[in-house]
Protein backbone atom coordinates (compact mmCIF):
# COMPACT_ATOMS: atom_id res chain seq x y z
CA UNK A 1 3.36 -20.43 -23.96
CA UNK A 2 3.01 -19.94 -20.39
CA UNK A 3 4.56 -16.76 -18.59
CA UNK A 4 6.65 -17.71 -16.20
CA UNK A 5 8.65 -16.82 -13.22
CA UNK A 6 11.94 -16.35 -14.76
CA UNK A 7 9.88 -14.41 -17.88
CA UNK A 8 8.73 -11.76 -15.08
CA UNK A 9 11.84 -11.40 -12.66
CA UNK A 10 13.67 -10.77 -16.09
CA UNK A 11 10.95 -7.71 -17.21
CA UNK A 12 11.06 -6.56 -13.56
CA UNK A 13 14.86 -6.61 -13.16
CA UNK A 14 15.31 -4.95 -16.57
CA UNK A 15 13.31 -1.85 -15.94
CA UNK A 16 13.78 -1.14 -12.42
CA UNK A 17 16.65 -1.27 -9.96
CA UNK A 18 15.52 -3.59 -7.46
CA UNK A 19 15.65 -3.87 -3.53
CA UNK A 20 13.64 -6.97 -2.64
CA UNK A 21 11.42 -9.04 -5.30
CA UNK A 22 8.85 -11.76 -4.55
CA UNK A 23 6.95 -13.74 -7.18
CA UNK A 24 4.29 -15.99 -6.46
CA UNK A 25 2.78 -18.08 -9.05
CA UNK A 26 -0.78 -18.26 -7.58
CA UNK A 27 -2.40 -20.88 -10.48
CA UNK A 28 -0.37 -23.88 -9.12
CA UNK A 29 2.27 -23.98 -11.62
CA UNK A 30 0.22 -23.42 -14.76
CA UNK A 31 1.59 -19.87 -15.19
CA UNK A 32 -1.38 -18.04 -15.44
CA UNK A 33 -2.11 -16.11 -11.91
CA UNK A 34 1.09 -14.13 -10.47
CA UNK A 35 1.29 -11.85 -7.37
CA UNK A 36 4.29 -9.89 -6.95
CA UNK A 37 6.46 -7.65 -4.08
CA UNK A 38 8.89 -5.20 -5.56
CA UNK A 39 10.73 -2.75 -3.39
CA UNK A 40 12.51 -0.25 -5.46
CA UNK A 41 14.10 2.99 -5.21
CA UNK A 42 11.94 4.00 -8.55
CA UNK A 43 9.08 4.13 -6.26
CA UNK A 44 10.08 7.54 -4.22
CA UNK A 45 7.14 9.98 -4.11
CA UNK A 46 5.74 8.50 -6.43
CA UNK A 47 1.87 7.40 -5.43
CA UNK A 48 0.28 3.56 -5.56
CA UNK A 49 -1.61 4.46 -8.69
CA UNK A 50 1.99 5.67 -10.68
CA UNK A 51 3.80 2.94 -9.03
CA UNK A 52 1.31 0.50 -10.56
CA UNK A 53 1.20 2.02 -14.00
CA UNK A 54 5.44 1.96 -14.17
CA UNK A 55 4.63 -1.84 -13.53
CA UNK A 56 2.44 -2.66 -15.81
CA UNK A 57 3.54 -0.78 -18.18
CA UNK A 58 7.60 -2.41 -17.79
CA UNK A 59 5.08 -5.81 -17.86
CA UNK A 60 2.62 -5.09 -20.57
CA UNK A 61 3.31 -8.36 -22.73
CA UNK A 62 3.58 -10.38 -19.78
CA UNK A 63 0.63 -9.37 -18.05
CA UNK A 64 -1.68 -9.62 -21.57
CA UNK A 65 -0.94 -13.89 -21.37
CA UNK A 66 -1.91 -14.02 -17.60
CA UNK A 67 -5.55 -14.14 -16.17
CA UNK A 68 -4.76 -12.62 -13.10
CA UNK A 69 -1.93 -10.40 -12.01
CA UNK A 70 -1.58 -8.70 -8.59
CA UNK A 71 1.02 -6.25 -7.13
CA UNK A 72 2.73 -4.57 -3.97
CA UNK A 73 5.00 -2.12 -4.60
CA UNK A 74 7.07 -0.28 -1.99
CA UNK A 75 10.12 2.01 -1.34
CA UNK A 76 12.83 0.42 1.04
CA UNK A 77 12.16 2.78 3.69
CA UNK A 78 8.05 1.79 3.41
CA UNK A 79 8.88 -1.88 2.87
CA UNK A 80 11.18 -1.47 6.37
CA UNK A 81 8.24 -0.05 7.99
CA UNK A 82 5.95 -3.36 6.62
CA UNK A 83 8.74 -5.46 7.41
CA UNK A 84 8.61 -4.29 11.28
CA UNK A 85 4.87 -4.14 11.56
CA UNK A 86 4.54 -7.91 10.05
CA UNK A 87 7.45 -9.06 12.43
């Protein structure tokens, strides 16, 4: 069964307190190529690399039934920042 959407935002919500989330589903519906943006509070001083593994590891089933998974991850003051620079 496909992952989907819902299955991620439900893992994501679940295991981190979120500020901003955007899932793409980047396989054109089929459920098997996601990209996500998560801006969480979680993520202060932490690095990329720890950020990352928090993710994946919160995601571990979901991830093993995709073919591709990419991430962002940001604190709200860094995802301001991106925010301002992508204007």
């Amino acid at each position: 069964m496909p992952v989907t959407i819902e299955d991620l935002e439900r893992a994501i919500r679940a295991a981190f307190p979120v500020s901003h989330l955007d899932i793409e589903d980047q396989s054109s519906g089929c459920g098997s190529s996601y990209a996500i943006l998560l801006v969480s509070e979680a993520f202060e001083g932490k690095t990329t690399l720890a950020r990352h593994r928090l993710i994946n590891q919160a995601l571990k089933q979901e991830i093993s039934q995709l073919h591709a998974f990419s991430q962002k991850s940001f604190t709200p003051a860094q995802y301001a920042a991106h925010q301002a620079k992508s204007g």
